[in-house]
Protein backbone atom coordinates (compact mmCIF):
# COMPACT_ATOMS: atom_id res chain seq x y z
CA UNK A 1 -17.86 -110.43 41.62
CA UNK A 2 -18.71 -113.35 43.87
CA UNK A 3 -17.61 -116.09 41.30
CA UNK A 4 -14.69 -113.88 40.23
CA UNK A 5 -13.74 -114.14 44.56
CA UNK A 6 -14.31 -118.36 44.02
CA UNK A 7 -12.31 -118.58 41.14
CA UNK A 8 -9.22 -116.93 42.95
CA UNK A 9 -9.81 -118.16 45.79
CA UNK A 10 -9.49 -121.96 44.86
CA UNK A 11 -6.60 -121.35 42.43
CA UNK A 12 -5.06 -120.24 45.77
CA UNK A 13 -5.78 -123.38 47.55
CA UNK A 14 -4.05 -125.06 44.51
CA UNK A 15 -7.50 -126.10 42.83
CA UNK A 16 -6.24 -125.24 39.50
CA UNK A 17 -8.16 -126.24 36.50
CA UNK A 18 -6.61 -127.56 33.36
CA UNK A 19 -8.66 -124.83 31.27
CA UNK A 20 -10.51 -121.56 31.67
CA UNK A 21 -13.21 -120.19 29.28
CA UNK A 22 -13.65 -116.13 30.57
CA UNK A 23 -16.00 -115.06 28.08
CA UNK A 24 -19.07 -112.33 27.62
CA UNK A 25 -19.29 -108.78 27.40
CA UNK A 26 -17.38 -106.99 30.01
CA UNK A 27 -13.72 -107.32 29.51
CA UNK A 28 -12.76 -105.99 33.27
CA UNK A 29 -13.39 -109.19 35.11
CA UNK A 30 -11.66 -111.44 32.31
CA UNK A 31 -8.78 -109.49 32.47
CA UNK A 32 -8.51 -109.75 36.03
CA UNK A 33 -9.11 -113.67 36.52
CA UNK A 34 -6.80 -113.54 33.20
CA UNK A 35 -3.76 -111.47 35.26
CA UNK A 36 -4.32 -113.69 38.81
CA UNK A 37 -3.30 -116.68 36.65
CA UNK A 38 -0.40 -114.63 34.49
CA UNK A 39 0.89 -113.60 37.83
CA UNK A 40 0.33 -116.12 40.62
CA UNK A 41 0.15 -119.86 39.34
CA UNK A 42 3.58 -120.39 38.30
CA UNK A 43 6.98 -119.09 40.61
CA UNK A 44 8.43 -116.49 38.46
CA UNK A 45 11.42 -118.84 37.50
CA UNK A 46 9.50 -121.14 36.08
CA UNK A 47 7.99 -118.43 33.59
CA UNK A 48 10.61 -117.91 31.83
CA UNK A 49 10.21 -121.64 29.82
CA UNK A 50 6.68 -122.81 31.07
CA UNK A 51 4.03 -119.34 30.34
CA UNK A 52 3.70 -118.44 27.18
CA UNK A 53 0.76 -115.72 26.23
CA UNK A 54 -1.00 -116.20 22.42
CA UNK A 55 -3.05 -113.86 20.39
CA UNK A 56 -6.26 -115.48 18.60
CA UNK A 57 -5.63 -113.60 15.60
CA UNK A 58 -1.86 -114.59 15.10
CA UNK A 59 -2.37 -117.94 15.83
CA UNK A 60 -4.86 -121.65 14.83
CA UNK A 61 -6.47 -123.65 16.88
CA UNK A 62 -3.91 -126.18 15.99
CA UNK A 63 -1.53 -124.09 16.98
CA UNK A 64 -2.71 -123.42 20.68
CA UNK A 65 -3.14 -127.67 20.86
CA UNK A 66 0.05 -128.10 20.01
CA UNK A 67 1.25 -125.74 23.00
CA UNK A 68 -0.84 -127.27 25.02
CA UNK A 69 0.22 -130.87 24.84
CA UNK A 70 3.80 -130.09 25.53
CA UNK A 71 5.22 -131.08 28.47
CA UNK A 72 6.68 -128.22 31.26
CA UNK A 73 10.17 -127.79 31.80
CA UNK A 74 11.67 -128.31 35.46
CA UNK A 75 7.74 -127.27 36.79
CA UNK A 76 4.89 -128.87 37.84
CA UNK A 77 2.66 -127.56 35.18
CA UNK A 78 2.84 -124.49 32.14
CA UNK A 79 0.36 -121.58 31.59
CA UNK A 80 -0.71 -120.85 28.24
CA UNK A 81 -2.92 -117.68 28.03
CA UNK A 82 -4.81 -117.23 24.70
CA UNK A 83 -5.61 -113.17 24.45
CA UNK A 84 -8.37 -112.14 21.97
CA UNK A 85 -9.20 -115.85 21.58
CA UNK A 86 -12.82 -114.48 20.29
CA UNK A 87 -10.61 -114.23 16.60
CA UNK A 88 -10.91 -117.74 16.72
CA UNK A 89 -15.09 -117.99 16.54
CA UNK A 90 -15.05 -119.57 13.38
CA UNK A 91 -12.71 -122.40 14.55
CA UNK A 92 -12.78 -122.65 18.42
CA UNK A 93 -15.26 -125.86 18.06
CA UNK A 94 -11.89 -127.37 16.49
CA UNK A 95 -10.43 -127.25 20.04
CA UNK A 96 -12.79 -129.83 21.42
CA UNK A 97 -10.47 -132.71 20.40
CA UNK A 98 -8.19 -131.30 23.08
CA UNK A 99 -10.83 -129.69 25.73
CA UNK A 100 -12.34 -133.54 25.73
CA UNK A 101 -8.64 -134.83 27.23
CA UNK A 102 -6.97 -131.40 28.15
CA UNK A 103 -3.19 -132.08 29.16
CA UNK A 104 -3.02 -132.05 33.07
CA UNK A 105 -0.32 -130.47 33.56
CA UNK A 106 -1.26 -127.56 31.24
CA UNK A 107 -3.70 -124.76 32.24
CA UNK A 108 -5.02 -123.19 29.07
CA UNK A 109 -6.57 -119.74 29.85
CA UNK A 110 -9.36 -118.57 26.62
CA UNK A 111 -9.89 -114.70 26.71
CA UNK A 112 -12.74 -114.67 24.68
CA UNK A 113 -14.31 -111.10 25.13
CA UNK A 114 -17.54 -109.05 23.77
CA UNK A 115 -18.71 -112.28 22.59
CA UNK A 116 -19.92 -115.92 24.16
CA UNK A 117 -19.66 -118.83 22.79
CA UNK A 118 -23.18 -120.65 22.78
CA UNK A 119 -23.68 -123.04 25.48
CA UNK A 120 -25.44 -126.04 23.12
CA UNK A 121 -21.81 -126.14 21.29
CA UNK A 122 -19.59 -129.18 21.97
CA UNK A 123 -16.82 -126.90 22.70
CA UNK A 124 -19.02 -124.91 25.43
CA UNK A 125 -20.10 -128.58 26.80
CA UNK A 126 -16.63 -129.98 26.35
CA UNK A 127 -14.83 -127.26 28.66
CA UNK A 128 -17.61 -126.96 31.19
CA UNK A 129 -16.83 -130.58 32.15
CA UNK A 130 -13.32 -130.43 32.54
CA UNK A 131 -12.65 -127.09 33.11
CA UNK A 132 -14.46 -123.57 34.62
CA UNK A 133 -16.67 -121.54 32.16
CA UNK A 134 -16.66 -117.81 33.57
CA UNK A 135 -19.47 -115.15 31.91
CA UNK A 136 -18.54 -111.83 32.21
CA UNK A 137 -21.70 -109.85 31.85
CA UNK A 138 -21.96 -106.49 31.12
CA UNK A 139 -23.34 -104.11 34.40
CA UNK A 140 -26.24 -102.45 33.59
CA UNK A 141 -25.97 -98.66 34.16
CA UNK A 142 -28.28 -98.58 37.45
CA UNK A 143 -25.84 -101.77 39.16
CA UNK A 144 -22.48 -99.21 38.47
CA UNK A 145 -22.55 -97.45 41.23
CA UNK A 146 -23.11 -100.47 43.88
CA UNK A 147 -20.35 -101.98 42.13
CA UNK A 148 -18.24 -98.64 42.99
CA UNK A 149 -19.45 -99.28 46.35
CA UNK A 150 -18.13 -102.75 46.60
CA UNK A 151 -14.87 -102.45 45.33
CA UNK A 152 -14.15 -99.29 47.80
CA UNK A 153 -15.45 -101.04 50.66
CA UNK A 154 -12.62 -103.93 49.35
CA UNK A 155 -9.92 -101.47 49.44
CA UNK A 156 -11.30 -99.78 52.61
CA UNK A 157 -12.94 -96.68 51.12
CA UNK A 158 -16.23 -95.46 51.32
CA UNK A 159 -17.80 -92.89 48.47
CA UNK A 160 -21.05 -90.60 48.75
CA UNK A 161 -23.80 -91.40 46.32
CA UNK A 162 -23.30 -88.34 44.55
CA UNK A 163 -19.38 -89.13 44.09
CA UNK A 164 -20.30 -92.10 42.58
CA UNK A 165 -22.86 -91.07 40.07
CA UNK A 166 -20.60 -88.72 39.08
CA UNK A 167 -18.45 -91.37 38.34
CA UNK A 168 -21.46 -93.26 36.55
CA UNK A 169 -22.17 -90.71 34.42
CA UNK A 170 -18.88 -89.18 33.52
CA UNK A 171 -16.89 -92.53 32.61
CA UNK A 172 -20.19 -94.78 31.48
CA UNK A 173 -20.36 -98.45 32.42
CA UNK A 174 -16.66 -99.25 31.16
CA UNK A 175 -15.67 -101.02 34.72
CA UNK A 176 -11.99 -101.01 33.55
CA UNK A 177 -12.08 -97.08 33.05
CA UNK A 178 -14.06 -96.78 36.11
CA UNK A 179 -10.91 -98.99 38.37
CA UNK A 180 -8.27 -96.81 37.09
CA UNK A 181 -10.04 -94.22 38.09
CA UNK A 182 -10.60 -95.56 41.67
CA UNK A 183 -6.53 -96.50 41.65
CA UNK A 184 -6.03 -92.57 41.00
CA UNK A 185 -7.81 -91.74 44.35
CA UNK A 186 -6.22 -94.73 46.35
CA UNK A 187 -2.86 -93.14 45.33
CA UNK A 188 -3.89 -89.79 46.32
CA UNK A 189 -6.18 -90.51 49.78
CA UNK A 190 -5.42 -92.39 52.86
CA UNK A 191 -7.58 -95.36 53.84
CA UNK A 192 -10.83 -94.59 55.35
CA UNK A 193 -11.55 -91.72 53.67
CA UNK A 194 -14.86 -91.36 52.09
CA UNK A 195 -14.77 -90.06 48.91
CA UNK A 196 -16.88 -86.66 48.18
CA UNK A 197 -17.63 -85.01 45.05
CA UNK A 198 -14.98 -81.99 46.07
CA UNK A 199 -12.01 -85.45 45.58
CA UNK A 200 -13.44 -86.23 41.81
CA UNK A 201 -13.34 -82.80 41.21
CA UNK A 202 -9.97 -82.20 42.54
CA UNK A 203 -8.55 -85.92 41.15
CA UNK A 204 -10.37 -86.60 38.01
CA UNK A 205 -11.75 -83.21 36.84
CA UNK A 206 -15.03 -83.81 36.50
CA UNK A 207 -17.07 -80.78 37.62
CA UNK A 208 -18.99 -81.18 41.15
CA UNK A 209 -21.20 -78.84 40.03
CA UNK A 210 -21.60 -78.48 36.38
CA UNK A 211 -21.99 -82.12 35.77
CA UNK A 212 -25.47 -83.75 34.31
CA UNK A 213 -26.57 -84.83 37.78
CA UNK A 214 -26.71 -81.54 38.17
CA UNK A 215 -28.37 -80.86 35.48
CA UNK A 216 -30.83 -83.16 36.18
CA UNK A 217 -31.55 -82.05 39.84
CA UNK A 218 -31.84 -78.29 38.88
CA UNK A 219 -34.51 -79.39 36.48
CA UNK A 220 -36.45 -81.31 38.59
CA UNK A 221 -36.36 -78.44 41.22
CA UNK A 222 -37.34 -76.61 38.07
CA UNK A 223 -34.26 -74.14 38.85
CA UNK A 224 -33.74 -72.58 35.72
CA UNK A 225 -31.56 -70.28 36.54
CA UNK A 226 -29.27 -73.44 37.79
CA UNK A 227 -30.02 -75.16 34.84
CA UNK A 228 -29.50 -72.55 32.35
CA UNK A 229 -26.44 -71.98 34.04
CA UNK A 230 -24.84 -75.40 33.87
CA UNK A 231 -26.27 -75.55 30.27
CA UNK A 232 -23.74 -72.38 29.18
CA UNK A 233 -20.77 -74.45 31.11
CA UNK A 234 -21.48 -77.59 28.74
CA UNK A 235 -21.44 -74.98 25.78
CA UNK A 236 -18.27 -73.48 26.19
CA UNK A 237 -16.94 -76.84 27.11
CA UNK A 238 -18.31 -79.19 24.47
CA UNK A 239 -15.33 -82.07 23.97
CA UNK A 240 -16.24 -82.35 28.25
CA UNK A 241 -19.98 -82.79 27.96
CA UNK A 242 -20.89 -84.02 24.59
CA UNK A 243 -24.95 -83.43 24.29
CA UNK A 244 -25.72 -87.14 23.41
CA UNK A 245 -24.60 -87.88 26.70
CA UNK A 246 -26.89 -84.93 28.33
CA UNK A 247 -30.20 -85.72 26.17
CA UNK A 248 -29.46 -89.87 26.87
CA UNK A 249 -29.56 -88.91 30.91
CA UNK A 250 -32.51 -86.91 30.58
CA UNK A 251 -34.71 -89.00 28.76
CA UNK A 252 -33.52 -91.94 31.31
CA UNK A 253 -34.51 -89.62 34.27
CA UNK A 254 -37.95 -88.19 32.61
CA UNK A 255 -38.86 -92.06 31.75
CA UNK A 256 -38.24 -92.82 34.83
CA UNK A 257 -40.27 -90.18 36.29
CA UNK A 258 -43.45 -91.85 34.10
CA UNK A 259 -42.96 -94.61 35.48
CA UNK A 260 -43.02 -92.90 39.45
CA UNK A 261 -46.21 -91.35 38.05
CA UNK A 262 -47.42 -95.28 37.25
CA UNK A 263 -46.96 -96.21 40.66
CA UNK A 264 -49.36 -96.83 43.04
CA UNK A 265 -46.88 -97.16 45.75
CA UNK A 266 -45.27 -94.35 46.21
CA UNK A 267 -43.37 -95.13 49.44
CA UNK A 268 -39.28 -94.34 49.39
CA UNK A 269 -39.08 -98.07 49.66
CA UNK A 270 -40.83 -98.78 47.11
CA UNK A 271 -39.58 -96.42 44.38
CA UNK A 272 -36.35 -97.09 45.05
CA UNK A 273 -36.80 -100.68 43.65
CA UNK A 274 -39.43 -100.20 41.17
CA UNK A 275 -36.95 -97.29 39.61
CA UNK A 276 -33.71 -99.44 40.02
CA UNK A 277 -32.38 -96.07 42.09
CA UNK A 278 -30.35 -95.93 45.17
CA UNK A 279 -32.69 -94.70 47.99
CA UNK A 280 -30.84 -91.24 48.46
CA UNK A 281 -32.13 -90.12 45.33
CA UNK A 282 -36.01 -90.82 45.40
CA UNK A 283 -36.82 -87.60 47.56
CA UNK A 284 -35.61 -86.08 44.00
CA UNK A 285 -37.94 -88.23 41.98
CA UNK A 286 -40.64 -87.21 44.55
CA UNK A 287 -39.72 -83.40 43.91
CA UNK A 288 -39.60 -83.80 39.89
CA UNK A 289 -43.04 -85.54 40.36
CA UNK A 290 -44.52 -82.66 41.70
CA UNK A 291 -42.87 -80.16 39.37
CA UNK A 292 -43.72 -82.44 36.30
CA UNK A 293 -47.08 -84.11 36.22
CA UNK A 294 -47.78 -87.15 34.14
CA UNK A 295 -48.74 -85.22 30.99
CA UNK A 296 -45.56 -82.52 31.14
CA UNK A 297 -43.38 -85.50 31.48
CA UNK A 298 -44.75 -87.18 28.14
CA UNK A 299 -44.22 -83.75 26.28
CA UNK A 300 -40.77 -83.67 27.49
CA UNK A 301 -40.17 -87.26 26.68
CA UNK A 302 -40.89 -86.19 23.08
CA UNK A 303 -39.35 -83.08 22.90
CA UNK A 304 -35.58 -84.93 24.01
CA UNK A 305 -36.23 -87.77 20.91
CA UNK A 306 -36.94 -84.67 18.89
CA UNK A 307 -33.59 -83.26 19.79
CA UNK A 308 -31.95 -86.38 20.51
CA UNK A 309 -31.87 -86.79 16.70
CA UNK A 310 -31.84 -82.97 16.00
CA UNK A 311 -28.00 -83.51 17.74
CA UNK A 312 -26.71 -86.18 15.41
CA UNK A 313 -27.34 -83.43 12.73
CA UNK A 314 -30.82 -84.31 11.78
CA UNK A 315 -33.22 -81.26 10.62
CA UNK A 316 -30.55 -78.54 12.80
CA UNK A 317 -28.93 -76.86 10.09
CA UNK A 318 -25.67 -77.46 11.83
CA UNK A 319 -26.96 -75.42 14.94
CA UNK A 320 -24.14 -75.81 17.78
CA UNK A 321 -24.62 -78.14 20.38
CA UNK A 322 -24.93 -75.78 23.25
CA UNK A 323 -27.69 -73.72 21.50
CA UNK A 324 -29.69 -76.74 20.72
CA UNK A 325 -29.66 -77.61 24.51
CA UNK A 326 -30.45 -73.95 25.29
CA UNK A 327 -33.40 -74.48 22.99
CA UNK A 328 -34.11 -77.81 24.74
CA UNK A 329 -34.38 -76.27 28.44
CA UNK A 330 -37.15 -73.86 27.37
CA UNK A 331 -39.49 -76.78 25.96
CA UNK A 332 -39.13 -78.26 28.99
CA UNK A 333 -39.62 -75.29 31.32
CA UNK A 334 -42.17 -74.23 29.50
């Protein structure tokens, strides 16, 4: 997010480079470098003859140099913003005859997403020199909900923890889904507020309390009557809670809780880091601990890759999901 800030910030001093490689896995941040250019280098009547925007699987390589050399009309310089430019893998090292002298008045914007183009190529070397490189790299899941976080605190918002693993675990790691998300609530609540898990109920309809963090909190309490009773909700609502999604979770939290069984420091502090968790949630690791010692939580580790594979129709005799998580709560309670 930091280098995503730099980048804007010196196209707004007028620091413009002549091209931009936004590569790597997660498409939200080269979208939105991709979209400050689109929208702020060029006065919108000068757009109309000097931006043009390409897609890499309608177009060559020779194609885009040929753009690219022309000269702007009645503006200092053009835009030309290649979309999907990752179509072009096979032939992107052809563009080096043009990245080696790119046009100055021409800033050529690569979208080249899910992939990267490898750094010891002459076409990764070429545009590093003369241009900016930009990696976006995927979030893993633990780093989601800081990023939440962050981009509230930008819009002046605040969010519980529990809002936001909600949020986590409902939409994934998909950053993009994640934003439009946050735009519904910034629509819907004044600044300031701090969102709770009552406003992602309310706004996005996710459950506050038939959710898998739920789930996963009655069971370390070893509720079963809590559990049992969120486990019915995901059956008669299947599309809402698919159980790949439930059994994944699990066997992330009951890993996790071997690992808090590994440690020899076992201060708040210290878990919190070793288990890549936001410190409100340890005193439930603690609690789990307790209810699950080291030898309980390798059973149940084994049990959820049993079922884990028993859900994607292995060895179930097409037993419904919601009866094969049933089954899955009692060889863990028991």
């Amino acid at each position: 997010m930091d280098e995503v800030k730099k980048i804007v910030a010196d196209i707004k001093k007028g620091n413009i480079k002549p091209i931009y490689l936004l590569m790597g896995e997660e498409p939200y941040y080269i979208d939105a470098i991709s979209n400050y250019i689109e929208k702020n280098v060029l006065a919108e009547e000068e757009k109309g003859f000097n931006q043009m925007v390409l897609y890499g699987r309608d177009i060559t390589v020779d194609d885009i140099v040929s753009h690219a050399k022309r000269y702007p009309m009645m503006a200092e310089r053009q835009v030309i913003i290649v979309k999907e430019a990752q179509d072009l893998s096979r032939t992107i090292e052809k563009l080096v005859s043009y990245t080696d002298q790119p046009q100055p008045t021409t800033v050529l914007v690569l979208n080249y997403k899910y992939k990267k183009i490898d750094k010891r190529k002459a076409i990764y070397k070429s545009i590093k020199k003369s241009g900016v490189v930009f990696e976006s790299k995927k979030l893993y899941e633990n780093q989601v909900a800081e990023w939440i976080r962050r981009v509230l605190a930008g819009k002046k918002y605040t969010i519980s923890p529990k809002a936001a693993q909600m949020l986590v675990e409902f939409l994934g790691t998909d950053l993009s889904k994640i934003n439009n998300e946050l735009e519904k609530l910034k629509i819907v609540l004044p600044e300031g507020t701090q969102i709770s898990a009552a406003h992602i109920e309310e706004n996005i309809g996710i459950s506050k309390d038939y959710n898998n963090f739920e789930l996963r909190k009655a069971i370390g309490e070893r509720n079963t009557a809590k559990a049992f009773k969120i486990i019915n909700y995901f059956a008669d609502n299947p599309k809402d809670n698919p159980m790949v999604i439930t059994v994944s979770l699990l066997f992330n939290f009951f890993s996790q809780l071997l690992h808090f069984h590994g440690l020899h420091d076992k201060s708040p502090r210290n878990v919190a880091s070793a288990l890549k968790i936001n410190p409100y949630f340890v005193n439930e690791y603690i609690s789990a601990a307790r209810n699950f010692p080291m030898k309980k939580v390798s059973q149940v580790v084994a049990s959820l890759r049993e079922f884990d594979v028993k859900g994607k129709g292995v060895n179930s005799n097409s037993v419904p999901h919601g009866d094969l998580l049933k089954e899955l709560l009692v060889h863990i309670f028991n």
